[in-house]
C-alpha atoms as a PDB file:
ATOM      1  CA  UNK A   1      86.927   8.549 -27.780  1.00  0.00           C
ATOM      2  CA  UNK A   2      89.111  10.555 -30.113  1.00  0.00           C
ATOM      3  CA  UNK A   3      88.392  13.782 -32.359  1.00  0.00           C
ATOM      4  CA  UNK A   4      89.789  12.621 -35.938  1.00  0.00           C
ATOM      5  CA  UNK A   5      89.865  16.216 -36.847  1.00  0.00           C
ATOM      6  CA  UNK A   6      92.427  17.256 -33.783  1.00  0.00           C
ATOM      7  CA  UNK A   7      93.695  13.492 -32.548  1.00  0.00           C
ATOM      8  CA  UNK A   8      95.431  15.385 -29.445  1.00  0.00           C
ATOM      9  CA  UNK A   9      93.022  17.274 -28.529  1.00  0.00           C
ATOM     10  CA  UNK A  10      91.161  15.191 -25.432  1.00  0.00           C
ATOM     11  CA  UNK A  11      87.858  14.310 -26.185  1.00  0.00           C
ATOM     12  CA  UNK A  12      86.655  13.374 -22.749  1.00  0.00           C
ATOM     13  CA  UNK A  13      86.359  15.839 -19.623  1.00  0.00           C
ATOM     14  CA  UNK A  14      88.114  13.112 -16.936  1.00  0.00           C
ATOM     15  CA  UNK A  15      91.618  13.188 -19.079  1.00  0.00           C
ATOM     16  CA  UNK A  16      91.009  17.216 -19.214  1.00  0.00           C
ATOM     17  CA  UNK A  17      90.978  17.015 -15.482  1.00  0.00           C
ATOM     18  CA  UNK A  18      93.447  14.620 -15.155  1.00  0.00           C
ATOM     19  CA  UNK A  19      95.580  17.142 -17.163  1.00  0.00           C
ATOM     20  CA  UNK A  20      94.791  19.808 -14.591  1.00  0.00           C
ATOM     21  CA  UNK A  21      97.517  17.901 -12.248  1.00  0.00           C
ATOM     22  CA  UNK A  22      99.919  20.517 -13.853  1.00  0.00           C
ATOM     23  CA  UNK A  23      98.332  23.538 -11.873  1.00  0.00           C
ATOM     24  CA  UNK A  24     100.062  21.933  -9.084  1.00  0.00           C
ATOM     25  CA  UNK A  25     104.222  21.642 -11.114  1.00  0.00           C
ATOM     26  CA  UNK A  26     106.136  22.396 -13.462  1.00  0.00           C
ATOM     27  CA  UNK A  27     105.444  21.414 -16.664  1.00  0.00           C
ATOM     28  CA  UNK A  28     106.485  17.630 -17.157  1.00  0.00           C
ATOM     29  CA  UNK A  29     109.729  15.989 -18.434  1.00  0.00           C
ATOM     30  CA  UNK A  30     108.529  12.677 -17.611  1.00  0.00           C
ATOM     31  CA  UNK A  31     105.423  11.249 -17.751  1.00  0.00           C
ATOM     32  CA  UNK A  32     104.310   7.849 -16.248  1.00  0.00           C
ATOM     33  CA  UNK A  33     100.844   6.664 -17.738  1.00  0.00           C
ATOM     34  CA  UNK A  34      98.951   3.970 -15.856  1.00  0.00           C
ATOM     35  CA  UNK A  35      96.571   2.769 -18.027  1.00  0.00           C
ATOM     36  CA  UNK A  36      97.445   3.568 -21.025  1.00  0.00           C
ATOM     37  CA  UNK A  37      94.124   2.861 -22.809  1.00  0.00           C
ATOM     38  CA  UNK A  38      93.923   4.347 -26.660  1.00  0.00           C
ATOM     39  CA  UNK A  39      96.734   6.453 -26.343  1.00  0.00           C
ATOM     40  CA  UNK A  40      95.087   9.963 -25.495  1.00  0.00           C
ATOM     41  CA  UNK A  41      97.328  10.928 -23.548  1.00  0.00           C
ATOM     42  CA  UNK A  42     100.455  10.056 -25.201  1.00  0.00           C
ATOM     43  CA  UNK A  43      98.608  11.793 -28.424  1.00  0.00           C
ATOM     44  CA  UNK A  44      98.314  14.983 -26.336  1.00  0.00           C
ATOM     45  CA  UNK A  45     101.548  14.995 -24.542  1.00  0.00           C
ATOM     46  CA  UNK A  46     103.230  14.079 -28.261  1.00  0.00           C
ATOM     47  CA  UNK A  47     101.774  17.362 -30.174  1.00  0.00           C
ATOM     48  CA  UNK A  48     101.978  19.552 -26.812  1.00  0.00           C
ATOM     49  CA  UNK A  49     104.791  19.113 -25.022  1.00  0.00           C
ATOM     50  CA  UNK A  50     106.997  16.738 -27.629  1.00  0.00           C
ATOM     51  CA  UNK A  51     110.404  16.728 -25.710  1.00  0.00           C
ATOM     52  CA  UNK A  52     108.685  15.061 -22.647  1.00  0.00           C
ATOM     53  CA  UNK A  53     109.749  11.488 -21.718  1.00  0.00           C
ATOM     54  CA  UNK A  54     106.536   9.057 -21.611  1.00  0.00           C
ATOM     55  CA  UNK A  55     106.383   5.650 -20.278  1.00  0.00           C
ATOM     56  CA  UNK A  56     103.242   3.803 -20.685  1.00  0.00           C
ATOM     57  CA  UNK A  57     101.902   0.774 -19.262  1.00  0.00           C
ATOM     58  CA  UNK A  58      98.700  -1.335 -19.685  1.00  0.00           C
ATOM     59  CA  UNK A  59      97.539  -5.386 -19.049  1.00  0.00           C
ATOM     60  CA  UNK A  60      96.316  -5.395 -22.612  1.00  0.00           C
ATOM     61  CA  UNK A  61      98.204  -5.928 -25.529  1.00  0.00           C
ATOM     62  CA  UNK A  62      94.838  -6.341 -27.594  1.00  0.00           C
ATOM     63  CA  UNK A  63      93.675  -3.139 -26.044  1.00  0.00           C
ATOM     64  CA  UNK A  64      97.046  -1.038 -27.998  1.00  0.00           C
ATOM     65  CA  UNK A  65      97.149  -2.758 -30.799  1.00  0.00           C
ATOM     66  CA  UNK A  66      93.254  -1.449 -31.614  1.00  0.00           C
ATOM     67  CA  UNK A  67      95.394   2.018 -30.897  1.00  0.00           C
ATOM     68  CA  UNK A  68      97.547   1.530 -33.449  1.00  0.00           C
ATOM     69  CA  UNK A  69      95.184   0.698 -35.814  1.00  0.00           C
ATOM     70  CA  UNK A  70      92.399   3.034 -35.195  1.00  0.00           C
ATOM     71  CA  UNK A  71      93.473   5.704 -32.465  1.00  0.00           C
ATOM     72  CA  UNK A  72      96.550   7.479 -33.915  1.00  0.00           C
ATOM     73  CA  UNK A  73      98.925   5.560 -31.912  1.00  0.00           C
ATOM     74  CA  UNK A  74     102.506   4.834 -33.843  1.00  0.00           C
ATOM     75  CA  UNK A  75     104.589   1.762 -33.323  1.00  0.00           C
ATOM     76  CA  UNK A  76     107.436   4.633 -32.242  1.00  0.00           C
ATOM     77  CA  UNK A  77     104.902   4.584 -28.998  1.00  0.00           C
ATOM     78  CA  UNK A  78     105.964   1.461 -26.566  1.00  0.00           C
ATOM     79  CA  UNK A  79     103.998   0.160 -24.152  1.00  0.00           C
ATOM     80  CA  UNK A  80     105.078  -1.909 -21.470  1.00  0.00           C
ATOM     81  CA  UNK A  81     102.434  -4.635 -20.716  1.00  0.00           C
ATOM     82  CA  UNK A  82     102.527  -5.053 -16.851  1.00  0.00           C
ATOM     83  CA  UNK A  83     100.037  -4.250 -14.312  1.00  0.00           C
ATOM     84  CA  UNK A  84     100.017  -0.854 -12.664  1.00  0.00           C
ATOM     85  CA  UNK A  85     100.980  -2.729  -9.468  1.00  0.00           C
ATOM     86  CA  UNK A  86     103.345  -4.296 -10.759  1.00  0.00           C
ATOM     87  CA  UNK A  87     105.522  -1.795 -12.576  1.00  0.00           C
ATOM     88  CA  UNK A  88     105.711   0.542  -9.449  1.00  0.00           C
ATOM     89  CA  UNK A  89     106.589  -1.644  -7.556  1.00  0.00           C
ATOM     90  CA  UNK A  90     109.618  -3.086  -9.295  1.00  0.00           C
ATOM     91  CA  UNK A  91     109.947   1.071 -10.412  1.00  0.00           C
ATOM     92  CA  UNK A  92     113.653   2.959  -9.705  1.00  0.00           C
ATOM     93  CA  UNK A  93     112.386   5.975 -12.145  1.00  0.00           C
ATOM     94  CA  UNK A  94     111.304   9.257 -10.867  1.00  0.00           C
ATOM     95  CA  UNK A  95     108.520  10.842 -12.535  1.00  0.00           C
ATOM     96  CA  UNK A  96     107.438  14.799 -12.446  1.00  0.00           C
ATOM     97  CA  UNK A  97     103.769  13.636 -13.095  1.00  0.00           C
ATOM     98  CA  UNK A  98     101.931  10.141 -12.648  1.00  0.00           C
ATOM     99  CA  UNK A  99      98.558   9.704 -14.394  1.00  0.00           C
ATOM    100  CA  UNK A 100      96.699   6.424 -13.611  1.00  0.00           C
ATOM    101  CA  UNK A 101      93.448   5.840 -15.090  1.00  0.00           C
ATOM    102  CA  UNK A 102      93.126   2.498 -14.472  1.00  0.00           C
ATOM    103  CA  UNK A 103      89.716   0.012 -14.330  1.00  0.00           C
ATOM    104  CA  UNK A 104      88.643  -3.833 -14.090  1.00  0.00           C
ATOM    105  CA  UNK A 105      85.601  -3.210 -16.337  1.00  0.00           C
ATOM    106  CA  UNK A 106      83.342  -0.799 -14.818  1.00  0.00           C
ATOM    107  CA  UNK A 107      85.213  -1.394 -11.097  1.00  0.00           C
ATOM    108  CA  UNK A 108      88.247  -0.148  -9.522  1.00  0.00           C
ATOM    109  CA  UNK A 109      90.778  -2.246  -9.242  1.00  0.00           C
ATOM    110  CA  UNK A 110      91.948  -3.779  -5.862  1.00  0.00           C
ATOM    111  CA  UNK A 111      95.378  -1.968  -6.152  1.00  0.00           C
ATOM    112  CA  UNK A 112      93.787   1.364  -5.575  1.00  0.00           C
ATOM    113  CA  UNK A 113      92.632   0.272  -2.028  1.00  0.00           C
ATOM    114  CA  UNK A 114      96.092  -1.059  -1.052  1.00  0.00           C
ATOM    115  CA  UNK A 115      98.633   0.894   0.868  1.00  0.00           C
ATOM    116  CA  UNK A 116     101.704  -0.645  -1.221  1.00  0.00           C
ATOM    117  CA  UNK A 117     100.693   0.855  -4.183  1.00  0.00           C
ATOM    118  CA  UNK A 118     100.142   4.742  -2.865  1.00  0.00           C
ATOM    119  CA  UNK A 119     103.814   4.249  -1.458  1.00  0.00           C
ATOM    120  CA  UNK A 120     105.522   2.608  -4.327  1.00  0.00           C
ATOM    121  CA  UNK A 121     103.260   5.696  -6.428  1.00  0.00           C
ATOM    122  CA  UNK A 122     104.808   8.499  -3.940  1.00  0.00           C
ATOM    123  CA  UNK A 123     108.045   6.860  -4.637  1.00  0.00           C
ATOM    124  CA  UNK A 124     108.209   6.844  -8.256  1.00  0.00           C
ATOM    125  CA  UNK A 125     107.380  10.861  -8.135  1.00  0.00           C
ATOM    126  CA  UNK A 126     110.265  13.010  -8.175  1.00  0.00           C
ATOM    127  CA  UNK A 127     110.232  16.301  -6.117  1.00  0.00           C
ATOM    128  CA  UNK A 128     107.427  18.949  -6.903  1.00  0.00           C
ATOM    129  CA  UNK A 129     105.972  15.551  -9.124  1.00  0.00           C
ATOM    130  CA  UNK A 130     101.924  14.865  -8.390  1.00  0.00           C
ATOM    131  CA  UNK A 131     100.096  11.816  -9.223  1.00  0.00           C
ATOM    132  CA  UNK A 132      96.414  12.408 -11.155  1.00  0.00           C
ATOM    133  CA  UNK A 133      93.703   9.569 -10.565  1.00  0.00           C
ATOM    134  CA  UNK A 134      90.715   9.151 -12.089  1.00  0.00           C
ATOM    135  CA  UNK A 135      88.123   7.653  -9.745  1.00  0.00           C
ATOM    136  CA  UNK A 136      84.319   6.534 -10.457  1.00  0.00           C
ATOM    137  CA  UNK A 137      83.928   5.370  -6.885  1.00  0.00           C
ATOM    138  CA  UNK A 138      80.381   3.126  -6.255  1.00  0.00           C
ATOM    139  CA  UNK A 139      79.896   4.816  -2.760  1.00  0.00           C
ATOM    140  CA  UNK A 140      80.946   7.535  -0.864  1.00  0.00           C
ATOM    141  CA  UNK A 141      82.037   5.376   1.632  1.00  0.00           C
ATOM    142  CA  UNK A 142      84.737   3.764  -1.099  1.00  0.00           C
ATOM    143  CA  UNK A 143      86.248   7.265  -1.854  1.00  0.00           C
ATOM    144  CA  UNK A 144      86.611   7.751   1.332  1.00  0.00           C
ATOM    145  CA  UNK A 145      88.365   4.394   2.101  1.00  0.00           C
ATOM    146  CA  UNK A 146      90.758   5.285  -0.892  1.00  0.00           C
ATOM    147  CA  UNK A 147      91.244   8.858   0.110  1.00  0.00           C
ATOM    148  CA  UNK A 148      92.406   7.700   3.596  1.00  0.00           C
ATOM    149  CA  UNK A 149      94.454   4.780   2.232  1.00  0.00           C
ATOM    150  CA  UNK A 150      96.002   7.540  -0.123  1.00  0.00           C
ATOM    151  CA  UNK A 151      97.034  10.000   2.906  1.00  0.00           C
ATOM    152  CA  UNK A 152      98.979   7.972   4.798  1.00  0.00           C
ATOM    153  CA  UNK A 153     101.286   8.354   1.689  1.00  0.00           C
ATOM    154  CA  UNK A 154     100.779  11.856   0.047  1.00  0.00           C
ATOM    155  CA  UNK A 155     101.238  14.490   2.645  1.00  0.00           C
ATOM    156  CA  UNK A 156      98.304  16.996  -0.094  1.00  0.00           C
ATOM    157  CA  UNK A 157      95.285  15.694  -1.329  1.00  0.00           C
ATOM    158  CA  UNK A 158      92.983  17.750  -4.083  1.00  0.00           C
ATOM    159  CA  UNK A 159      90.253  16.678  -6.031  1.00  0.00           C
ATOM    160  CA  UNK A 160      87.761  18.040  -8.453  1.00  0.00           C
ATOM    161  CA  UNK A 161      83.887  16.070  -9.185  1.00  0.00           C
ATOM    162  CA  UNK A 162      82.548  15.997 -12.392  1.00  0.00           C
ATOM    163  CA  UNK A 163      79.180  15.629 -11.570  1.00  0.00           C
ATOM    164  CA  UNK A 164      77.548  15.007 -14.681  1.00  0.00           C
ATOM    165  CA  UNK A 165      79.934  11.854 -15.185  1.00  0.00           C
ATOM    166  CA  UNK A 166      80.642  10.189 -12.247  1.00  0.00           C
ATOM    167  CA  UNK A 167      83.922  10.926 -12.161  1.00  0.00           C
ATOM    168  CA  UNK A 168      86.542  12.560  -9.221  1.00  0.00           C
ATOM    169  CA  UNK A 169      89.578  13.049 -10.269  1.00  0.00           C
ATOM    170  CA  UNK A 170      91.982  12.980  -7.575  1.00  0.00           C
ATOM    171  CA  UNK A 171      95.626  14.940  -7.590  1.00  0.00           C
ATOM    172  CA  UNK A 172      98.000  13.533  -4.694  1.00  0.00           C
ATOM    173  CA  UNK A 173     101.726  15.255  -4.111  1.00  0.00           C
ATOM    174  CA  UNK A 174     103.938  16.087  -1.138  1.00  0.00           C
ATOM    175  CA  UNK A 175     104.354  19.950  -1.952  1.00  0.00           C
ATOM    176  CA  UNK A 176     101.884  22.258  -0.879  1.00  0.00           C
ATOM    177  CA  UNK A 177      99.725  23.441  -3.250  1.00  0.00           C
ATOM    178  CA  UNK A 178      99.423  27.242  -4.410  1.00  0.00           C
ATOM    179  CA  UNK A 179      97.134  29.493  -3.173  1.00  0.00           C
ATOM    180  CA  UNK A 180      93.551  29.943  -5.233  1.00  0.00           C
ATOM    181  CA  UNK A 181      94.773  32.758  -7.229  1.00  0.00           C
ATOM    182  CA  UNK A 182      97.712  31.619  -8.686  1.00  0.00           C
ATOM    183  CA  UNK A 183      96.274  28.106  -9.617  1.00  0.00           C
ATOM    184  CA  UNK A 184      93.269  30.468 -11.229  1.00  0.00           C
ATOM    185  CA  UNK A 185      96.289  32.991 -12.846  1.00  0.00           C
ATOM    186  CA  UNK A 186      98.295  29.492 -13.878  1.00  0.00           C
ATOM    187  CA  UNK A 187      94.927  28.072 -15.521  1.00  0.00           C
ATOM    188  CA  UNK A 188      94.822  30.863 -17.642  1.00  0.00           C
ATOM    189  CA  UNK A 189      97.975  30.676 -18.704  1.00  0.00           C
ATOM    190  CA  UNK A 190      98.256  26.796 -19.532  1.00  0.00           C
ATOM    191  CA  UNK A 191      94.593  26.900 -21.041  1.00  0.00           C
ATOM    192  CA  UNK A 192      96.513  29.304 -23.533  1.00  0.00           C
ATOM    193  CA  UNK A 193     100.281  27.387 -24.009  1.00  0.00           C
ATOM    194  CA  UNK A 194      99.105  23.953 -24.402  1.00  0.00           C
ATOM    195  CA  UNK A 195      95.446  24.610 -26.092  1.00  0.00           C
ATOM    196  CA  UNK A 196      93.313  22.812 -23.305  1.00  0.00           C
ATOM    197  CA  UNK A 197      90.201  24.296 -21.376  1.00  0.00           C
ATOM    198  CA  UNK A 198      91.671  24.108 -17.331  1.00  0.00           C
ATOM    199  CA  UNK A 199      89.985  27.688 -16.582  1.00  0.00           C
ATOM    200  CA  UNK A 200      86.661  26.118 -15.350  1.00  0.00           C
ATOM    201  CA  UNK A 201      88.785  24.037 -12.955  1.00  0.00           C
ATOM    202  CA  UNK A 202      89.879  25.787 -10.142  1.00  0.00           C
ATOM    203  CA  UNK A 203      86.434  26.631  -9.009  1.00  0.00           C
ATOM    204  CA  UNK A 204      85.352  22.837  -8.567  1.00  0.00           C
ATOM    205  CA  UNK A 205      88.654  21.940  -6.474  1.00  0.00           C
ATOM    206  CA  UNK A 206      88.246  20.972  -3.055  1.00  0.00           C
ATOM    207  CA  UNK A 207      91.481  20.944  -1.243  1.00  0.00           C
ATOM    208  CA  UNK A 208      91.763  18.064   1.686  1.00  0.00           C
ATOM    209  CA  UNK A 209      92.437  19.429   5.534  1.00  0.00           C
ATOM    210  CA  UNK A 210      96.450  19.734   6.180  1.00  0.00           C
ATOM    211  CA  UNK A 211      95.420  17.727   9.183  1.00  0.00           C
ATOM    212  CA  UNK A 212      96.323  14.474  10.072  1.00  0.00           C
ATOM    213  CA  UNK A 213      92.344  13.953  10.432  1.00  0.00           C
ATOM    214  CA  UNK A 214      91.807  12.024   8.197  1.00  0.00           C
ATOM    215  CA  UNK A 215      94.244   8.953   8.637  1.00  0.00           C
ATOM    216  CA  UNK A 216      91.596   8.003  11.824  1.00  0.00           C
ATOM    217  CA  UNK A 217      89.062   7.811   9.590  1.00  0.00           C
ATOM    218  CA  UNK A 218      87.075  11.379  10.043  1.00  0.00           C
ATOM    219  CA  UNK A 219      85.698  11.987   7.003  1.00  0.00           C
ATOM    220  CA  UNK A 220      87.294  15.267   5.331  1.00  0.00           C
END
């Protein structure tokens, strides 16, 4: 979905909350995009934030060549075609933020249950970095199978539900995250510089236990 009155503005409320991964850093100089998709992110990140490095990668070249055509995506845009895997795991780039929006049809993708790929992801983030996933899990039982798989490699765990879409969107980093009020005071403030709606996120985040709970299973 794209606005062809404001092409970078993002149409859909699971990339605005996959956005809201920079209430936990500093603003980006690279960007790793898993799942690149029709290009709304690199649209936004483009007209926002223009200096920013962007690397994109997605299994389907038939899928970004419809972007070109249709979805305000220029041929100045690469994308590597690769698996999400795949590319982090052969990865030596660090990245301040990973975004990985990434689907087999309307299922997750075996990748996002495997250990390998939460390591290779906490890998390929540099310091202060944080990884955004967009989840549509089937059960509650499968988020919590990723969410524990995802622990034993990010030491801070944060995720917001958009209820009326079946989405969680899921923000993973080493660093401990601020307190309430200066995520709320740092909402404000990026709502205004980059000319995207994050205010109404900080009251739907629900913050993980510090605990090492949840790596025996406990549910958080």
């Amino acid at each position: 979905l794209m606005r062809l009155d404001a092409p970078a503005d993002p149409a859909l409320p699971n990339h605005v909350a996959m956005l809201a991964a920079l209430l936990f850093s500093r603003l980006p100089a690279s960007v790793l995009n898993l799942g690149f998709g029709t290009g709304a992110f690199e649209r936004f990140f483009a007209d926002r934030l223009p200096d920013t490095q962007m690397v994109s990668i997605d299994t389907s070249p038939v899928l970004v060549d419809i972007s070109r055509q249709f979805f305000a995506i220029g041929t100045d845009q690469s994308v590597i075609t690769q698996s999400a895997e795949r590319f982090l795991e052969e990865n030596s780039q660090a990245f301040d933020l990973i975004l990985c929006d990434i689907f087999n049809g309307d299922r997750h993708p075996d990748c996002l249950g495997d250990d390998a790929f939460y390591r290779n992801a906490a890998r390929s983030l540099g310091e202060g970095g944080v990884m955004a996933i967009n989840l549509s899990p089937a059960t509650e039982k499968a988020l919590i199978n990723i969410l524990i798989t995802m622990r034993r490699s990010f030491s801070h765990v944060v995720l917001v539900n958009l209820v009326d879409y079946g989405n969680i969107v899921v923000y993973a980093m080493q660093h401990r995250p601020a307190d309430d009020t200066e995520i709320r005071h740092h909402a404000v403030r990026l709502s205004t510089q980059l000319q995207l709606q994050l205010e109404h996120i900080p009251d739907h985040l629900t913050v993980l236990p510090d605990t090492p709970g949840i790596q025996d299973g406990r549910t958080p």
